[in-house]
Protein backbone atom coordinates (compact mmCIF):
# COMPACT_ATOMS: atom_id res chain seq x y z
CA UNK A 1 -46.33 -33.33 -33.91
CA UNK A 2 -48.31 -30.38 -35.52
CA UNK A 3 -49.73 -29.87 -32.08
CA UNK A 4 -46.25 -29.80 -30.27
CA UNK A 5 -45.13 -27.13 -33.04
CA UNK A 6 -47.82 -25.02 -32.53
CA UNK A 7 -46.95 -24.64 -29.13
CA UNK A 8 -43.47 -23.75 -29.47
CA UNK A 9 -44.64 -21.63 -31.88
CA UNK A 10 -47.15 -20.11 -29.47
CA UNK A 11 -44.57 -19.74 -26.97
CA UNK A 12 -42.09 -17.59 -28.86
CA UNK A 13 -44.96 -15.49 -29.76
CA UNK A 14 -45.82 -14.86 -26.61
CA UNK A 15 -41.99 -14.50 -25.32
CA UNK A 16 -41.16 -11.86 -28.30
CA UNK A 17 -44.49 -10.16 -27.32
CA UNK A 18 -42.97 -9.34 -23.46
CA UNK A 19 -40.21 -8.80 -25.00
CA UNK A 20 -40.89 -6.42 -27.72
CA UNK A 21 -43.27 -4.45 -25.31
CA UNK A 22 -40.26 -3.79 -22.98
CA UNK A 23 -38.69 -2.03 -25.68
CA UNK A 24 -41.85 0.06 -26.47
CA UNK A 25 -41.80 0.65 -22.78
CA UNK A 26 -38.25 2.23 -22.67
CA UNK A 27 -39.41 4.10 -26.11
CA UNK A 28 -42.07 5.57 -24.33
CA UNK A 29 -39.88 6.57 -21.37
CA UNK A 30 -37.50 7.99 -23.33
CA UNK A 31 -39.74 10.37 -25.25
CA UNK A 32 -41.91 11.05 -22.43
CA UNK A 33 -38.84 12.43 -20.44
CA UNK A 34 -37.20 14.34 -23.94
CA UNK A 35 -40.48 16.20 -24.67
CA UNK A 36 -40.80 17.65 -22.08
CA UNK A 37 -37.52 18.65 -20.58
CA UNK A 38 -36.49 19.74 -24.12
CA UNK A 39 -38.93 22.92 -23.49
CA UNK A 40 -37.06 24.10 -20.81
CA UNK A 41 -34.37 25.03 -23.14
CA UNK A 42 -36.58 27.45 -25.15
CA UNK A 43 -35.53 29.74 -22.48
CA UNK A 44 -32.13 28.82 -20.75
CA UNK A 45 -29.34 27.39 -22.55
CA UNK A 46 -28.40 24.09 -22.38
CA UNK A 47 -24.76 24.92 -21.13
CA UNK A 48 -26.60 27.36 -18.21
CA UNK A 49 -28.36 24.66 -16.94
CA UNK A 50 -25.37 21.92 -17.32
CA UNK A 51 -22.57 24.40 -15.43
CA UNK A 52 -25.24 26.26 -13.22
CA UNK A 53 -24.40 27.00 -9.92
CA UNK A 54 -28.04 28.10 -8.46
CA UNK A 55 -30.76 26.03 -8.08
CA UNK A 56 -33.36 28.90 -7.36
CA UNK A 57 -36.36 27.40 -8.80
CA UNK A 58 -39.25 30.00 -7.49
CA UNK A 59 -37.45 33.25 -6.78
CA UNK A 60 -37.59 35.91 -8.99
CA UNK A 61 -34.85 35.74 -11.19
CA UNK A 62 -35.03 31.97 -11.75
CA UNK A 63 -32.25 29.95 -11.94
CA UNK A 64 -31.67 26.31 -12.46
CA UNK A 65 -28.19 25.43 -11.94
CA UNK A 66 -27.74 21.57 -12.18
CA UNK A 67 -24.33 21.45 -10.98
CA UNK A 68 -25.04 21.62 -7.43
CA UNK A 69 -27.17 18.75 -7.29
CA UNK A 70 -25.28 16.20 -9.91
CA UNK A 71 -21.77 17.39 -7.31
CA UNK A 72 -23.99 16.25 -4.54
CA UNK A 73 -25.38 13.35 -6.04
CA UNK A 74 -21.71 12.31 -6.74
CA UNK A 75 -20.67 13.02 -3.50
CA UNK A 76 -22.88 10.67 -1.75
CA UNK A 77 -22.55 7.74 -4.31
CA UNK A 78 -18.80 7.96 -4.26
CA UNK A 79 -18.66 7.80 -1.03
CA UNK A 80 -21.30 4.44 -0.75
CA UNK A 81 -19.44 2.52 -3.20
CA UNK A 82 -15.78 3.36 -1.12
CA UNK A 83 -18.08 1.89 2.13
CA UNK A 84 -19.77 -0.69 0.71
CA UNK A 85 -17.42 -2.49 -2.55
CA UNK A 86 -14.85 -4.02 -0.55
CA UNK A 87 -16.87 -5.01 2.32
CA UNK A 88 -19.73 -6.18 0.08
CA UNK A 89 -16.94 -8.32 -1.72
CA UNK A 90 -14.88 -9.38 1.24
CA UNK A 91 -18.63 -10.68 2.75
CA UNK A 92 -18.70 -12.40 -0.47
CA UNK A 93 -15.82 -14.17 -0.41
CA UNK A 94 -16.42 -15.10 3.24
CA UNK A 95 -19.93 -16.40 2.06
CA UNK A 96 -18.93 -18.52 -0.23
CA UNK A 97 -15.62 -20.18 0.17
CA UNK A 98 -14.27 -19.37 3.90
CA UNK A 99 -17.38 -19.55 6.64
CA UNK A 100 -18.51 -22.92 7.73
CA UNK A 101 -21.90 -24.20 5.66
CA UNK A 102 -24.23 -23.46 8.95
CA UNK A 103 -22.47 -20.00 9.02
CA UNK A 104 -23.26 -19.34 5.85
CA UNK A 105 -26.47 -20.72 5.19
CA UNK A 106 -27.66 -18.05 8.17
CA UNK A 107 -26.09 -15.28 6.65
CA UNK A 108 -26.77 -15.61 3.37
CA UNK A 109 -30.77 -15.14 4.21
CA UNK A 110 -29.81 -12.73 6.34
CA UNK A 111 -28.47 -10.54 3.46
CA UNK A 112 -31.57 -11.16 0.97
CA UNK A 113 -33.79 -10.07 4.02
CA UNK A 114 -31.94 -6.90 4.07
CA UNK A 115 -32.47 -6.03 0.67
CA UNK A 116 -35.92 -6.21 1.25
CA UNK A 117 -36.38 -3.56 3.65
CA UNK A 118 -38.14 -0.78 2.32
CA UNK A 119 -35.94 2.99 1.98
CA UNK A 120 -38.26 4.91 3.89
CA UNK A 121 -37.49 2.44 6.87
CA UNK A 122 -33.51 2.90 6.27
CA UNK A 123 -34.52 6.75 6.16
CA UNK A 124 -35.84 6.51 9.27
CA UNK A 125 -33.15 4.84 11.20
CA UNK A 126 -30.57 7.01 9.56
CA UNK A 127 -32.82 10.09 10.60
CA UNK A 128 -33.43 8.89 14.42
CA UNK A 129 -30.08 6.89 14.98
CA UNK A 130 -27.14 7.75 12.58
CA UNK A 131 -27.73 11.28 12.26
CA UNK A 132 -27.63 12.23 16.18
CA UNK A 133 -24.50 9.60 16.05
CA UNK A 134 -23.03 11.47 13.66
CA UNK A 135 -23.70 15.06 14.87
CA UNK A 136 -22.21 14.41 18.40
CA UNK A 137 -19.23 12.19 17.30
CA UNK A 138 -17.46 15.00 15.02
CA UNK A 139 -18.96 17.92 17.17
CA UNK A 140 -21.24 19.03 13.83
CA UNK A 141 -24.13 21.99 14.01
CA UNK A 142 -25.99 18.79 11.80
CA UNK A 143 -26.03 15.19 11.32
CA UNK A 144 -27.92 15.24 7.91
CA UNK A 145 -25.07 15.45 5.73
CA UNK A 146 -23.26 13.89 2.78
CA UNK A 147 -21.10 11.29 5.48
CA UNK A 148 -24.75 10.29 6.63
CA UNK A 149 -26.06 9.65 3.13
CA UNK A 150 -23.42 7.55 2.16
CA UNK A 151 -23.27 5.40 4.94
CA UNK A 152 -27.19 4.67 4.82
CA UNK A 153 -26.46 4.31 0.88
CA UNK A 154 -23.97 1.83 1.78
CA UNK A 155 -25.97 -0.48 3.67
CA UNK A 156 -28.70 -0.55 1.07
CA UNK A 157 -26.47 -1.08 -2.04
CA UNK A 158 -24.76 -4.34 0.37
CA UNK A 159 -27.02 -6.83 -0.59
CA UNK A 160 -27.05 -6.29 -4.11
CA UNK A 161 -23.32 -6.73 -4.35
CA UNK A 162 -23.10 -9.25 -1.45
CA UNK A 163 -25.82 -11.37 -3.09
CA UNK A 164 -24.33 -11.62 -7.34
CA UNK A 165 -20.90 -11.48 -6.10
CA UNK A 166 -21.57 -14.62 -3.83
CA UNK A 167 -23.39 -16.13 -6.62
CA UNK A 168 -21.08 -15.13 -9.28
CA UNK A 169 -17.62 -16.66 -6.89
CA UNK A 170 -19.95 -19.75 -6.18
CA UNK A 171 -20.15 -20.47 -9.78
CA UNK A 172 -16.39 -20.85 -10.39
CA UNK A 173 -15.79 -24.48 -11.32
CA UNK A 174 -14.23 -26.61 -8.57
CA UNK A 175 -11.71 -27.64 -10.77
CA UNK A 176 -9.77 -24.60 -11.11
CA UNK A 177 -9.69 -24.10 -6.91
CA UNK A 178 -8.19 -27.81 -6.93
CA UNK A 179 -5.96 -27.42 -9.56
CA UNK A 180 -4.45 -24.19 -7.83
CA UNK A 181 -4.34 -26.38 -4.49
CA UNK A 182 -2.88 -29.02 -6.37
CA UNK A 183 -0.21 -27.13 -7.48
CA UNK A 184 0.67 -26.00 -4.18
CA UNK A 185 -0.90 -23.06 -3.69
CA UNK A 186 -2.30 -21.96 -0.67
CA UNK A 187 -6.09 -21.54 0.14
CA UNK A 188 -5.74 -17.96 0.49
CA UNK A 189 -3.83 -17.32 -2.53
CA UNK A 190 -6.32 -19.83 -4.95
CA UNK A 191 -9.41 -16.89 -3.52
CA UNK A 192 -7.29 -13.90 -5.07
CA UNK A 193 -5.49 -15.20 -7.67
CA UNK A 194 -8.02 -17.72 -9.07
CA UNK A 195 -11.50 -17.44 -7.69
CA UNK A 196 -12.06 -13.85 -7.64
CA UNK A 197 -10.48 -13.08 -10.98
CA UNK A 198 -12.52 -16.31 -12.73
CA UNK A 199 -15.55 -14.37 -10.97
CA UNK A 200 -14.88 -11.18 -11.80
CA UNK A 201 -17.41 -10.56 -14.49
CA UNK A 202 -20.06 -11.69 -12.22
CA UNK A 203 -18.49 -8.98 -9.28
CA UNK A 204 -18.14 -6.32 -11.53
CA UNK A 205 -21.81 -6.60 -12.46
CA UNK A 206 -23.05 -6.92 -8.99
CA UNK A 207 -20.87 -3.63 -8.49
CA UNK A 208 -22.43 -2.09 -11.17
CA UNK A 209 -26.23 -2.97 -10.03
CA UNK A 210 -24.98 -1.18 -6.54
CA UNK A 211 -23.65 1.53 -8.09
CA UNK A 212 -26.83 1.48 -9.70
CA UNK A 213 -28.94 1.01 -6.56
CA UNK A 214 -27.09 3.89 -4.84
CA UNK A 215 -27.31 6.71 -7.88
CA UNK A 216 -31.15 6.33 -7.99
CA UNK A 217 -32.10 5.98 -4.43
CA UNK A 218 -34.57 9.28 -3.33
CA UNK A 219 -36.64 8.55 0.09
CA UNK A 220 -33.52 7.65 2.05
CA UNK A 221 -31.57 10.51 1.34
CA UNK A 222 -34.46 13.10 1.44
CA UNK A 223 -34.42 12.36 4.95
CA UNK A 224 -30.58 12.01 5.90
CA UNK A 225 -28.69 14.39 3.66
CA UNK A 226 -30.20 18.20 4.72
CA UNK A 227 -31.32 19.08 1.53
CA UNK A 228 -29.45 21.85 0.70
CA UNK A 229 -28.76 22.64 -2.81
CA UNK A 230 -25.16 24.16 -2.39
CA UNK A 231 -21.97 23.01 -4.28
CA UNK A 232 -20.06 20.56 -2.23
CA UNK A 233 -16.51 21.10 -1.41
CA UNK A 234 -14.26 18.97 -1.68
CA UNK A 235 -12.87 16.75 0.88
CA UNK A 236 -14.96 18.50 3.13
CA UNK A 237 -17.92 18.89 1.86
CA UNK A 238 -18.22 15.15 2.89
CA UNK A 239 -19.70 16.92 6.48
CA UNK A 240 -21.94 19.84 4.63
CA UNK A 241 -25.82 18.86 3.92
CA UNK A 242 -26.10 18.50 0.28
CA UNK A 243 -28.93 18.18 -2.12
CA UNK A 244 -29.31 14.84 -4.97
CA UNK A 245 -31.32 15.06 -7.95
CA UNK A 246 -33.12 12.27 -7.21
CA UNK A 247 -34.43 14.32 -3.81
CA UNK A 248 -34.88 17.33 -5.75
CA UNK A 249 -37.52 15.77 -7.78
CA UNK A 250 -39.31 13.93 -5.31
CA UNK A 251 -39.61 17.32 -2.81
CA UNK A 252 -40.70 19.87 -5.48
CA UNK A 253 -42.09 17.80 -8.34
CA UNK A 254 -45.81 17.46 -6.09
CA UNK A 255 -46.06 21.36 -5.75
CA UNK A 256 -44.80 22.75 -8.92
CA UNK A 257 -47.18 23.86 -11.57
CA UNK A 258 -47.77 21.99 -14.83
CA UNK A 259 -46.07 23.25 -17.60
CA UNK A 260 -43.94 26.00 -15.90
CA UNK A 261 -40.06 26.23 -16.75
CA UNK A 262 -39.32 24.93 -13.33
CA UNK A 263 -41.96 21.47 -14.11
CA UNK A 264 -39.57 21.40 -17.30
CA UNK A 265 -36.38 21.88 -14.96
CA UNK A 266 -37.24 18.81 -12.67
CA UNK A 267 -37.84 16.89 -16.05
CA UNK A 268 -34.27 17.95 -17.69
CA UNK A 269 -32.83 16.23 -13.72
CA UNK A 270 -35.15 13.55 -14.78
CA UNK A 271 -33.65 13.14 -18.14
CA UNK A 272 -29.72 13.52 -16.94
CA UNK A 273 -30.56 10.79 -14.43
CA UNK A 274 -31.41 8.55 -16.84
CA UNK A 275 -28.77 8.85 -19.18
CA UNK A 276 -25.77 8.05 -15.91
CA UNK A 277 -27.71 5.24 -15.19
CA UNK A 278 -27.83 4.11 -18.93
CA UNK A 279 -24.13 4.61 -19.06
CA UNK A 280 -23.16 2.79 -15.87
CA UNK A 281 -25.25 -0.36 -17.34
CA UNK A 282 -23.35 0.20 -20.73
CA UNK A 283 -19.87 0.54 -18.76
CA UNK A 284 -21.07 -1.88 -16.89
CA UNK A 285 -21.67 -4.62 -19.63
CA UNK A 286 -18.10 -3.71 -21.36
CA UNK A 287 -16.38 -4.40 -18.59
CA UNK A 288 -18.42 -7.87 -17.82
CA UNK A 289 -17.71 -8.93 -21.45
CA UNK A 290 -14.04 -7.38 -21.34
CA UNK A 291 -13.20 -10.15 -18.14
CA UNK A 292 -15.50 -12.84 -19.46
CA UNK A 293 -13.70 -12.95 -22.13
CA UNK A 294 -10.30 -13.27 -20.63
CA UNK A 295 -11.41 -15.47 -18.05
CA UNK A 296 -12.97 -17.96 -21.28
């Protein structure tokens, strides 16, 4: 008995341990990223750098505008989550409650596979494939623009939301699709009107991790999206190269020099990075608790 008690004992230790040392982790990260984009604002104000429209990081009169990367990084995850929601979601559904259980024990691998792929490999294929497609299809001087970006974006933020929405309709009790059959409804209208919105927690997660997926990604769209740090327009601007922030800091963070204001700059991206994607996982749990709860 005193032997099986130590144990448990032993074992919580050792689970609080991992997890108190995640939260010094994200401490860490936090501060790490706060020092030092904080000194950039010794010299610019916090509103020039928020509304900027320049992002001249090495020319004379230095200017780091963050508004023409944030637009762009907007631009291209807006436009992934209208590709790849509903079709990640209708594949879902199709997954789990319509395609035959050979079908979908093929596909469903198929999808985790995906996910697997490494971005640099996406990059590529958008680079040597979609890009050309796209330049001669709509007659465009280049095929590394926003359009491209979001596409590629699309197909990597898929099996995220394919793979927990599946899950997530899979784990609706049976007895509420044969209750809704029971009562005469038909097999189409139990998915919509019972499965997905008993699963809806789970798919508004797995659009959430997408979202998620999409916001951070760097490699793929350093290759695909032109890299030009110029303020979208809007429809349009859909077919214009455009800069992210997550590109910005991967292509100038290796040659700028430690401790400059424009080393501080990439570090203030850095920091406004991490604070969307803390807010999309904080929207994202509210609205997972907000349909839990009403499904309960």
């Amino acid at each position: 008995m005193f032997d099986r008690n130590y144990k448990e004992k032993a074992i919580e230790s050792v689970l609080f341990s991992v997890s108190a040392l995640t939260v010094i982790v994200l401490l860490l990260i936090c501060i790490f990223l706060f020092r030092d984009s904080l000194l950039l604002f010794k010299d610019t104000s916090l509103l020039d750098f928020l509304t900027g429209k320049f992002w001249y990081p090495t020319s004379v009169n230095r200017q780091f505008g963050l508004l023409p990367l944030f637009l762009g990084s907007l631009l291209v995850t807006a436009g992934a989550i209208i590709f790849a929601v509903p079709l990640g979601i209708a594949c879902a559904i199709y997954i789990s409650e319509i395609a035959p259980p050979k079908i979908a024990g093929f596909l469903k691998p198929f999808v985790e596979i995906l996910a697997g792929i490494p971005s640099v490999v996406f990059g590529f294929f958008g680079l040597v494939i979609l890009v050309p497609f796209i330049q001669n299809t709509l007659n465009l001087p280049t095929g590394q623009t926003a359009l491209t970006g979001s596409i590629m974006l699309a197909v990597m933020a898929l099996p995220t939301i394919i793979t927990i929405s599946e899950d997530a309709i899979s784990s609706v009790p049976s007895t509420l699709k044969q209750g809704s059959l029971a009562l005469g409804a038909t097999r189409w209208q139990t998915i919509y009107k019972v499965i997905v919105p008993a699963a809806l927690s789970g798919i508004s997660a797995a659009v959430m991790l997408g979202v998620g997926r999409a916001i951070g990604e760097t490699m793929t769209l350093m290759m695909v999206t032109g890299n030009t740090a110029v303020i979208p327009s809007f429809p349009g601007g859909i077919l214009n190269p455009v800069r992210t922030m997550t590109a910005t800091i991967a292509l100038e963070m290796g040659e700028v020099p430690q401790g400059s204001a424009h080393f501080h700059a990439l570090f203030a991206v850095g920091t406004v990075l991490f604070v969307i994607t803390f807010l999309i996982n904080l929207i994202g749990d509210m609205i997972k608790k907000r349909y839990k709860f009403k499904v309960d």
